[in-house]
PDB file of N, CA and C in Angstrom:
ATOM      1  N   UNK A   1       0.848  -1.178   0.000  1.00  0.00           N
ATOM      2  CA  UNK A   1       0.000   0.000   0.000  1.00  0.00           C
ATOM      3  C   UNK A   1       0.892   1.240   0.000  1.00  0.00           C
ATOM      4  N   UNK A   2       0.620   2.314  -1.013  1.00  0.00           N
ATOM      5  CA  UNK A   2       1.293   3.353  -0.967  1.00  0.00           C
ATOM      6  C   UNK A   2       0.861   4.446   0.447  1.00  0.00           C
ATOM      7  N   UNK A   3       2.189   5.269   0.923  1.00  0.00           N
ATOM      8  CA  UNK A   3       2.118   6.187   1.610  1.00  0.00           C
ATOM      9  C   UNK A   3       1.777   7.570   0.673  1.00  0.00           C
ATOM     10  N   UNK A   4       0.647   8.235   1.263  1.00  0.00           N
ATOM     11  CA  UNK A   4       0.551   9.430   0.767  1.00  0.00           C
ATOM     12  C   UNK A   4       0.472  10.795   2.100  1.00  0.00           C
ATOM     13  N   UNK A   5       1.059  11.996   1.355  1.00  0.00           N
ATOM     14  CA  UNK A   5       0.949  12.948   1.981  1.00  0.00           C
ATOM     15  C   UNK A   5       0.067  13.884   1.954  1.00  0.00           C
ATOM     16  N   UNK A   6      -0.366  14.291   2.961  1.00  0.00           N
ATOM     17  CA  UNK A   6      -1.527  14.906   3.115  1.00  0.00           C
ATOM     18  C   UNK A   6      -1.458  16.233   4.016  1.00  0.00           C
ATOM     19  N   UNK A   7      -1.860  17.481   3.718  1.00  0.00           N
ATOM     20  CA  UNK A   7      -1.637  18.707   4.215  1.00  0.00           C
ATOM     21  C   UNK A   7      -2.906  19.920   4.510  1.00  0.00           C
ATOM     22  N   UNK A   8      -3.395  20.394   5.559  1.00  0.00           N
ATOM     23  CA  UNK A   8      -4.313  20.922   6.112  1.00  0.00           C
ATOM     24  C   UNK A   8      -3.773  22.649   5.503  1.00  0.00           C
ATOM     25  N   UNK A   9      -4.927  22.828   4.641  1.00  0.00           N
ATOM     26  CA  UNK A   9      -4.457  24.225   4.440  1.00  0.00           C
ATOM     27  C   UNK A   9      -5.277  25.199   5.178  1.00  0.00           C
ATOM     28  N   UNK A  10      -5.693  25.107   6.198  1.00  0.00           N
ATOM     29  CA  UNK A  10      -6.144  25.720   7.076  1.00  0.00           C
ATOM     30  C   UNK A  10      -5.422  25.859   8.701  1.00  0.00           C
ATOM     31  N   UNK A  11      -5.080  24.638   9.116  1.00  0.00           N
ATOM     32  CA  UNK A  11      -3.466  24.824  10.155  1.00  0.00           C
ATOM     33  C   UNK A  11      -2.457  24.355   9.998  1.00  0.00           C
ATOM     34  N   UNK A  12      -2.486  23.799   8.774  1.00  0.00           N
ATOM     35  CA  UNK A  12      -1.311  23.812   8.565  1.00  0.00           C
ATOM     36  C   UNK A  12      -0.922  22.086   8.783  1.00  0.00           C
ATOM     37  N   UNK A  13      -1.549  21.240   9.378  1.00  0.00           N
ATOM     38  CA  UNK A  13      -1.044  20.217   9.528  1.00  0.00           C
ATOM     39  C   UNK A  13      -0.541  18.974   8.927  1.00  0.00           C
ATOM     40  N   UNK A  14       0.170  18.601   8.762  1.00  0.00           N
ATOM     41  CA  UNK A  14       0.949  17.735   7.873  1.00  0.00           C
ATOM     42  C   UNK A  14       0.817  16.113   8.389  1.00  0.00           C
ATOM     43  N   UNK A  15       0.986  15.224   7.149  1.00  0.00           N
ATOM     44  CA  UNK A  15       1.048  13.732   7.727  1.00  0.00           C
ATOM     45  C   UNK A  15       0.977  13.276   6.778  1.00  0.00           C
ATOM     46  N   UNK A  16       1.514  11.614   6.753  1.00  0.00           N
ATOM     47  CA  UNK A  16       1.992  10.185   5.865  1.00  0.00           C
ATOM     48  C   UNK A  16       1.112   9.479   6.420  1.00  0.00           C
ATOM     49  N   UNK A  17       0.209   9.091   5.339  1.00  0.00           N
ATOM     50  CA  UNK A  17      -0.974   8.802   5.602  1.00  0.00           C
ATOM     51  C   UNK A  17      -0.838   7.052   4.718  1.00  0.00           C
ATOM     52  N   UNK A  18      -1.059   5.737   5.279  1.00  0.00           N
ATOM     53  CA  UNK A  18      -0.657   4.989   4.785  1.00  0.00           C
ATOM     54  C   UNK A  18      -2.338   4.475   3.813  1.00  0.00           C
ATOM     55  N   UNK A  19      -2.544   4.256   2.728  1.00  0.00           N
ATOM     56  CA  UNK A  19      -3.864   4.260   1.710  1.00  0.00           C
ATOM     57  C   UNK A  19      -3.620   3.103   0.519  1.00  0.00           C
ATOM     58  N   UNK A  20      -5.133   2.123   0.763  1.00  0.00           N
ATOM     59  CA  UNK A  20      -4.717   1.931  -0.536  1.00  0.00           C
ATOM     60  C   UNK A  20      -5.434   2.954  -1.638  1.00  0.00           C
ATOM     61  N   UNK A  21      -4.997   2.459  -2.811  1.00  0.00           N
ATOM     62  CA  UNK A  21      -4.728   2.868  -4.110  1.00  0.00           C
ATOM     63  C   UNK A  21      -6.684   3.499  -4.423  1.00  0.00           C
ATOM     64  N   UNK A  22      -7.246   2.061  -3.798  1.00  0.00           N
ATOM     65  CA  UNK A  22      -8.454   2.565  -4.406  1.00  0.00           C
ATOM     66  C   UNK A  22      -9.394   2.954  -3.363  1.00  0.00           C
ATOM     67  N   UNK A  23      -8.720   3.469  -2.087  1.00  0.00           N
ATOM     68  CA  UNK A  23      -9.462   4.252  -1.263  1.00  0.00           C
ATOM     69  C   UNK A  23      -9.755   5.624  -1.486  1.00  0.00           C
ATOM     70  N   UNK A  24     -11.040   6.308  -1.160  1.00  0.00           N
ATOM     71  CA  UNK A  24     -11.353   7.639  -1.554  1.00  0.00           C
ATOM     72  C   UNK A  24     -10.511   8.660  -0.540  1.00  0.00           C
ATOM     73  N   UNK A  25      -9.933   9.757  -1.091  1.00  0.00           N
ATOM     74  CA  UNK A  25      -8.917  10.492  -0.267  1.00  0.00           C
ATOM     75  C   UNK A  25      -9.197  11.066   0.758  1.00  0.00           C
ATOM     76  N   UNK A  26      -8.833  11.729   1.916  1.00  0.00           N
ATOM     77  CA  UNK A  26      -9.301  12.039   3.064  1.00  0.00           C
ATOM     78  C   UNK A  26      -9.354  13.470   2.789  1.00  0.00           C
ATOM     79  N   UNK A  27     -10.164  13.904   3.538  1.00  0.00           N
ATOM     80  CA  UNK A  27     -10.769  15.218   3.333  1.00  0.00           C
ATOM     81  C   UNK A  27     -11.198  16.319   4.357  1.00  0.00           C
ATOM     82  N   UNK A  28     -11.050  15.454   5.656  1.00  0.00           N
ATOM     83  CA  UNK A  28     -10.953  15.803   7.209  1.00  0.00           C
ATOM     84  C   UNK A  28      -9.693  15.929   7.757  1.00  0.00           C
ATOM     85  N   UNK A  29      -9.248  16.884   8.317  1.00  0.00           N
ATOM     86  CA  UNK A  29      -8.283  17.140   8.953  1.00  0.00           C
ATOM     87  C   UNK A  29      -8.298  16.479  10.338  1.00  0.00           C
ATOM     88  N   UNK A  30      -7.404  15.524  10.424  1.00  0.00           N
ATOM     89  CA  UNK A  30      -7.449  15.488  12.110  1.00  0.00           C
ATOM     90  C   UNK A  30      -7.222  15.921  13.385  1.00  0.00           C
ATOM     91  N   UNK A  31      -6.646  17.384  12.987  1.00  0.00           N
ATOM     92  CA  UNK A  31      -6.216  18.561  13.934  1.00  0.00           C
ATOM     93  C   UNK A  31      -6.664  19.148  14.285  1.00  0.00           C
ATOM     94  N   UNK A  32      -7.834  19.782  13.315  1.00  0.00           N
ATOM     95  CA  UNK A  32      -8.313  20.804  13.676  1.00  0.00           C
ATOM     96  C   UNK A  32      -9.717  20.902  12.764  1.00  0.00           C
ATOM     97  N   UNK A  33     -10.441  19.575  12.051  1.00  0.00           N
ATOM     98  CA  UNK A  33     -11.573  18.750  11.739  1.00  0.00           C
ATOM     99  C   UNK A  33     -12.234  19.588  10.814  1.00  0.00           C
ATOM    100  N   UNK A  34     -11.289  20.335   9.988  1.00  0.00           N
ATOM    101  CA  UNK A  34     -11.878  21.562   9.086  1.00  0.00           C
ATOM    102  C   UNK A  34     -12.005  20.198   7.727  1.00  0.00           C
ATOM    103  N   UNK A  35     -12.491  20.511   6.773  1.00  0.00           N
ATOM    104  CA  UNK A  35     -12.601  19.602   5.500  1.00  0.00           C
ATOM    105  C   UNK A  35     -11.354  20.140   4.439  1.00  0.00           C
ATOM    106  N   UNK A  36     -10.659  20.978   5.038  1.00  0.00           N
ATOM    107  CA  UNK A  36      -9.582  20.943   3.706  1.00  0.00           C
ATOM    108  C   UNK A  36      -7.662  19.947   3.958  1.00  0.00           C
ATOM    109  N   UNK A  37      -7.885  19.195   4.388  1.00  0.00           N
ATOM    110  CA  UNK A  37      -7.324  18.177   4.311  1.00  0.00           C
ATOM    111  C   UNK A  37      -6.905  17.766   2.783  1.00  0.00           C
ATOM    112  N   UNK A  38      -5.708  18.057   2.419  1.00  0.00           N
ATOM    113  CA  UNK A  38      -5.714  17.767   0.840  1.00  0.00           C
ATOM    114  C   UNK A  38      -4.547  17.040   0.688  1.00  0.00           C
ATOM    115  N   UNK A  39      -4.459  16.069  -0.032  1.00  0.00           N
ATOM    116  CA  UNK A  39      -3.189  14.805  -0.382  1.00  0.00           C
ATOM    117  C   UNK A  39      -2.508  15.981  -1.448  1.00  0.00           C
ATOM    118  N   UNK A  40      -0.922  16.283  -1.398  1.00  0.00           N
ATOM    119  CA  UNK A  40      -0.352  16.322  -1.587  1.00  0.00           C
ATOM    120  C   UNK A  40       0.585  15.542  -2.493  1.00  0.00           C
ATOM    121  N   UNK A  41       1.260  16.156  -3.968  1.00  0.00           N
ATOM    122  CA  UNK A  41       2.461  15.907  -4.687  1.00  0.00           C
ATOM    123  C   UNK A  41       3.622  15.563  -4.227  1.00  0.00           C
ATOM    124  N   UNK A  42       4.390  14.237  -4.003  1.00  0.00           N
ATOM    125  CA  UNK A  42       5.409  13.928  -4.002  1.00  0.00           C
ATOM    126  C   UNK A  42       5.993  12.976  -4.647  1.00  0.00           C
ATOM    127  N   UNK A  43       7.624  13.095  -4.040  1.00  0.00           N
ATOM    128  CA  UNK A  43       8.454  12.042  -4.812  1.00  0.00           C
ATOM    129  C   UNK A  43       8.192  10.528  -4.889  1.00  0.00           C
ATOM    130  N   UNK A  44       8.069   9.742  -5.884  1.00  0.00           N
ATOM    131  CA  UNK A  44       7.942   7.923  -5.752  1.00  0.00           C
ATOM    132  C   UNK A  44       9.402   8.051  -4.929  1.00  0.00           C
ATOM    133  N   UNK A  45       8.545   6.642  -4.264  1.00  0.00           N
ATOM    134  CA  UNK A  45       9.610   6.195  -2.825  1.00  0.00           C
ATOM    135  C   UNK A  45      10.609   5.150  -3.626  1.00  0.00           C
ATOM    136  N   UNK A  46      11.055   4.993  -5.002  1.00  0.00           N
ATOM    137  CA  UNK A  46      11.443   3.573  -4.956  1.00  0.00           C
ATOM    138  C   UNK A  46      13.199   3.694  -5.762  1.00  0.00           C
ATOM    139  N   UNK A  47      13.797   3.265  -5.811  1.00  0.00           N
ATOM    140  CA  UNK A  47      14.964   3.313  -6.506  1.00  0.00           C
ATOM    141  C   UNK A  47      15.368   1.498  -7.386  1.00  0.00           C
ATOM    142  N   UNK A  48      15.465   1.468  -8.729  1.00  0.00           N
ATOM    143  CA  UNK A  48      15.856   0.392  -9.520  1.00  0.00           C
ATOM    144  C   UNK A  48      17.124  -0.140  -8.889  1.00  0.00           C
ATOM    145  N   UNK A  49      17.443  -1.378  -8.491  1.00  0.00           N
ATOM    146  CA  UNK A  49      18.719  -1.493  -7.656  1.00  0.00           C
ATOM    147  C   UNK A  49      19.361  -3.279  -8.100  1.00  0.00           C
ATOM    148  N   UNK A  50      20.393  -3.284  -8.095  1.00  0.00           N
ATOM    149  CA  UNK A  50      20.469  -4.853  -8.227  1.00  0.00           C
ATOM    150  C   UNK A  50      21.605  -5.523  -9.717  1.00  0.00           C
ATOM    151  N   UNK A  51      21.845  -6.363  -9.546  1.00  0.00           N
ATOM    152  CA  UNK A  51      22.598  -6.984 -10.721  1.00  0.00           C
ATOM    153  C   UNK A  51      21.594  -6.670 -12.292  1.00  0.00           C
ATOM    154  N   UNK A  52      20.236  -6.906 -11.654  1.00  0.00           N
ATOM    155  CA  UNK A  52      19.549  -7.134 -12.922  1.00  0.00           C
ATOM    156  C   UNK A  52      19.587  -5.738 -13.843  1.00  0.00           C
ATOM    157  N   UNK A  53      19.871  -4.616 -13.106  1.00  0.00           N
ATOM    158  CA  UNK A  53      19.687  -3.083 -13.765  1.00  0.00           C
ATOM    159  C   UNK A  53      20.860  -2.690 -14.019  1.00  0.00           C
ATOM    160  N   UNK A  54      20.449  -1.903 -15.253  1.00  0.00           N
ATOM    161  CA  UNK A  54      21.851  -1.228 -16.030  1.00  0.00           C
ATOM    162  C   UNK A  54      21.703  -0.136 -16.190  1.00  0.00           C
ATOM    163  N   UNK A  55      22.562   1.142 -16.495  1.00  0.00           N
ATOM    164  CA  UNK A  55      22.479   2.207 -16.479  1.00  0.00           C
ATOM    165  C   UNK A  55      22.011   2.687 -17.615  1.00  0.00           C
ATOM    166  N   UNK A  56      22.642   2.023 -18.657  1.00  0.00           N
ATOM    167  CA  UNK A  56      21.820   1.945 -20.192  1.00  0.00           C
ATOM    168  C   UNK A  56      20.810   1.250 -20.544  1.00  0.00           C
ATOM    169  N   UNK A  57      20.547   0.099 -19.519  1.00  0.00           N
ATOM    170  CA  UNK A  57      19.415  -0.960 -19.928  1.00  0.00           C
ATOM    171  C   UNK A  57      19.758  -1.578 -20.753  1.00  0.00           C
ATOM    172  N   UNK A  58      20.867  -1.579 -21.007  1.00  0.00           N
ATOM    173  CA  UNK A  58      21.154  -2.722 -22.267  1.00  0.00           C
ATOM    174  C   UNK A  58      22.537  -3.099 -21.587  1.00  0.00           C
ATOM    175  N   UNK A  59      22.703  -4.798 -21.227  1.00  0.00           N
ATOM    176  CA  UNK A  59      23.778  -5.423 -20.902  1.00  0.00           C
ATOM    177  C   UNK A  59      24.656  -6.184 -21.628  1.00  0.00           C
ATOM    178  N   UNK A  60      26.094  -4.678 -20.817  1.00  0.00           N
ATOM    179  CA  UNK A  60      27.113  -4.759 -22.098  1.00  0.00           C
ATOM    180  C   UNK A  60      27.563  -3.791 -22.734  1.00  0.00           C
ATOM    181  N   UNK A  61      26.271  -2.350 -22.632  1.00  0.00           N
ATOM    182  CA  UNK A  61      26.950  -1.224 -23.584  1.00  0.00           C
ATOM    183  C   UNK A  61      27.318  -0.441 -22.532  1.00  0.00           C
ATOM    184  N   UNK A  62      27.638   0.524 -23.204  1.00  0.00           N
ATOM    185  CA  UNK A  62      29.012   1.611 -22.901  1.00  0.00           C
ATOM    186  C   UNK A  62      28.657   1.907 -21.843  1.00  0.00           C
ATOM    187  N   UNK A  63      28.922   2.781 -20.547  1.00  0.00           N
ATOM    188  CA  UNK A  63      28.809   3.424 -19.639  1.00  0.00           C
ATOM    189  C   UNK A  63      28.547   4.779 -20.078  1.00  0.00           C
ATOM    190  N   UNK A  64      29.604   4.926 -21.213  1.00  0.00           N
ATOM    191  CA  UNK A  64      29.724   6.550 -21.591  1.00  0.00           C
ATOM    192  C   UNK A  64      28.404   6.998 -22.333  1.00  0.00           C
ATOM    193  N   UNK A  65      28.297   8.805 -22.093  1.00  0.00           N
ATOM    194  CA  UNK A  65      26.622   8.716 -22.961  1.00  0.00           C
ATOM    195  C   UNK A  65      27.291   9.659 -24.126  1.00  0.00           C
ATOM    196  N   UNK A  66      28.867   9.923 -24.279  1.00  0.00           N
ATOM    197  CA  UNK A  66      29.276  10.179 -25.387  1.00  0.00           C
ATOM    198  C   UNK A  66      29.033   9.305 -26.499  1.00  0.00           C
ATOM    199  N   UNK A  67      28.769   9.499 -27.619  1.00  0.00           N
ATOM    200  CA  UNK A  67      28.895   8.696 -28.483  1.00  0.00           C
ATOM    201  C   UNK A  67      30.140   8.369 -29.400  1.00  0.00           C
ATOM    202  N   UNK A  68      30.755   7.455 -29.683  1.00  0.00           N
ATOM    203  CA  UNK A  68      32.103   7.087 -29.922  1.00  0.00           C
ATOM    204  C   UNK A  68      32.145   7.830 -31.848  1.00  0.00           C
ATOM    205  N   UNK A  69      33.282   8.370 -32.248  1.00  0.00           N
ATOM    206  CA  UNK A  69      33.722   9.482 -33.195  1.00  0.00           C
ATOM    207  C   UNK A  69      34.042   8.068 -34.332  1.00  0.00           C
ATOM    208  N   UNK A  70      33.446   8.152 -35.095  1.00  0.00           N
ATOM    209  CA  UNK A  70      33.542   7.396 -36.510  1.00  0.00           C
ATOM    210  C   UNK A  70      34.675   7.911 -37.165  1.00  0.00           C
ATOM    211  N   UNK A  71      35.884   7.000 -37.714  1.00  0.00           N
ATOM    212  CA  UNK A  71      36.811   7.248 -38.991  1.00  0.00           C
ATOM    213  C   UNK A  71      36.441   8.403 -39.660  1.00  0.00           C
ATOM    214  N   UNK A  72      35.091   8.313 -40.553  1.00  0.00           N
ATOM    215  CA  UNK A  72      34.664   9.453 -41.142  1.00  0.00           C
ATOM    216  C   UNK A  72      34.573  10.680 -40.624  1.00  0.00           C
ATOM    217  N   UNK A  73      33.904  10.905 -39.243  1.00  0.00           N
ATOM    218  CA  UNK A  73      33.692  11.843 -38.960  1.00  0.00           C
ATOM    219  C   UNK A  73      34.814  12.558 -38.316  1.00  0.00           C
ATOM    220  N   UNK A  74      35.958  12.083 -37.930  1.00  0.00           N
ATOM    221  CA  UNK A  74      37.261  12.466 -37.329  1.00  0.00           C
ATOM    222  C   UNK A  74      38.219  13.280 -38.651  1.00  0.00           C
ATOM    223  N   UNK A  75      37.801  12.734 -39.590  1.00  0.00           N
ATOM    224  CA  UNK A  75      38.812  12.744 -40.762  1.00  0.00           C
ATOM    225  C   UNK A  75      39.385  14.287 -41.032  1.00  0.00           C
ATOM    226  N   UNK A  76      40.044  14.507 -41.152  1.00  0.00           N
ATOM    227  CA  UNK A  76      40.269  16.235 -41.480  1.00  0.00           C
ATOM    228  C   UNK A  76      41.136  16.449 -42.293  1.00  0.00           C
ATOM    229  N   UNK A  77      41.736  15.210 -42.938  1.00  0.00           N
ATOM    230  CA  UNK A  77      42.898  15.280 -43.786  1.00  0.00           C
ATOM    231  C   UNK A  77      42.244  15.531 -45.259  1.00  0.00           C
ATOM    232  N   UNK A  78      41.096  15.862 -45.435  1.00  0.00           N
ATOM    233  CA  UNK A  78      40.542  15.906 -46.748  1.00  0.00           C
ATOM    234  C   UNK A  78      39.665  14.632 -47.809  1.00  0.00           C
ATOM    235  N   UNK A  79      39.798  13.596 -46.801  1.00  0.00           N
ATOM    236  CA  UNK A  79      39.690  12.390 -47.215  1.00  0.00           C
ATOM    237  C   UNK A  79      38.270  12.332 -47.412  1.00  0.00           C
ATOM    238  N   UNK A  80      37.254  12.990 -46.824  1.00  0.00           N
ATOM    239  CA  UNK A  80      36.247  12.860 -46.350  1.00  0.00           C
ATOM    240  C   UNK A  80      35.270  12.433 -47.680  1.00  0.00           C
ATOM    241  N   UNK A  81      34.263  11.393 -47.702  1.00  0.00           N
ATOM    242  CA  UNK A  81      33.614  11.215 -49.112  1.00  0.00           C
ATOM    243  C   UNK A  81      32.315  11.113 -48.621  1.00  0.00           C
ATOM    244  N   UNK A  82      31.175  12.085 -48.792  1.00  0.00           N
ATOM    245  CA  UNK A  82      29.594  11.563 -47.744  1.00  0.00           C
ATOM    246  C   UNK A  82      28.968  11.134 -49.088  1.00  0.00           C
ATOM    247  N   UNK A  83      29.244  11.412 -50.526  1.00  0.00           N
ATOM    248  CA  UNK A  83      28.670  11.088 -51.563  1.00  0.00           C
ATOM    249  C   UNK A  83      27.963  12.110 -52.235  1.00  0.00           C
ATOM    250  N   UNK A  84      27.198  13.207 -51.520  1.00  0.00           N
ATOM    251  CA  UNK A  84      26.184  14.126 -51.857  1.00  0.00           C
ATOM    252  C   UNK A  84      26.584  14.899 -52.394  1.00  0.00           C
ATOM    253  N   UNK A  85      28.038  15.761 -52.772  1.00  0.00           N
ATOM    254  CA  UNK A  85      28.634  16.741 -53.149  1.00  0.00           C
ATOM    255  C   UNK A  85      28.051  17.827 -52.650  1.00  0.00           C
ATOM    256  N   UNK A  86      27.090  17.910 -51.201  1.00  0.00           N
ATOM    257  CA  UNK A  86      26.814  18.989 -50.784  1.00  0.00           C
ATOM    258  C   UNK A  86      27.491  19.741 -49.461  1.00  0.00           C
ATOM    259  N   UNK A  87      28.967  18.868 -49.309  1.00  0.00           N
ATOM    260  CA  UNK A  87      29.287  19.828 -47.989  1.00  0.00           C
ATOM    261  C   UNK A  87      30.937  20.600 -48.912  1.00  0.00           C
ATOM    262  N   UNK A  88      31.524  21.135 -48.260  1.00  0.00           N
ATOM    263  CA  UNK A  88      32.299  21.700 -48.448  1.00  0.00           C
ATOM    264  C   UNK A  88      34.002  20.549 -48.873  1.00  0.00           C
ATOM    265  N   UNK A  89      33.822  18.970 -48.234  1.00  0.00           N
ATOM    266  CA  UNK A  89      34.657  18.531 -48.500  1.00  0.00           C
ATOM    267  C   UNK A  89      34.317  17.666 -49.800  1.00  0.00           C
ATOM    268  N   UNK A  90      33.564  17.045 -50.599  1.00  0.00           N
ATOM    269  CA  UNK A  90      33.131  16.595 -51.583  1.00  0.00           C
ATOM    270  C   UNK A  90      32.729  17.057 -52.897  1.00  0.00           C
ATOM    271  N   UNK A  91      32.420  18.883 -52.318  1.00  0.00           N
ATOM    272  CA  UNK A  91      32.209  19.794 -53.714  1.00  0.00           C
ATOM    273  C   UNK A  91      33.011  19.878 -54.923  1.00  0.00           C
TER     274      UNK A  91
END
């Protein structure tokens, strides 16, 4: 069952309110029994952890999120051939 947070905008009172999923939200304050009791936006509690997870999701590739420089694209000696005759080294 998820924890949700819940915040009294009338005193202010705060709380981790343990709910399930398909319970209707609370709407009573228990502090001070006004009806604006409102569940609150927060962070998921969970973190991916373990042999089975990869940083890329794919087991085996790179670590790096550079992408590795192709022959071609390194080339500067003039060599360069893309086919199109539209860049400056093929014209």
């Amino acid at each position: 069952m998820p924890i949700y947070d819940y915040q009294c905008s009338s005193c202010g009172h705060r709380a981790e309110v343990l709910r399930k999923i398909s319970d209707a939200p609370l709407t009573t304050c228990p502090a001070c029994g006004k009806e604006t009791f409102d569940k609150q936006l927060s962070a998921a509690g969970f973190q991916l952890k373990g042999s089975g997870w990869y940083q890329t999701d794919f087991k085996g590739g790179s670590s790096s999120s550079a992408p590795a420089k192709t022959e071609a694209a390194s080339d500067t000696s003039g060599g360069h051939s893309c086919g199109t005759g539209g860049c400056g080294h093929c014209a």
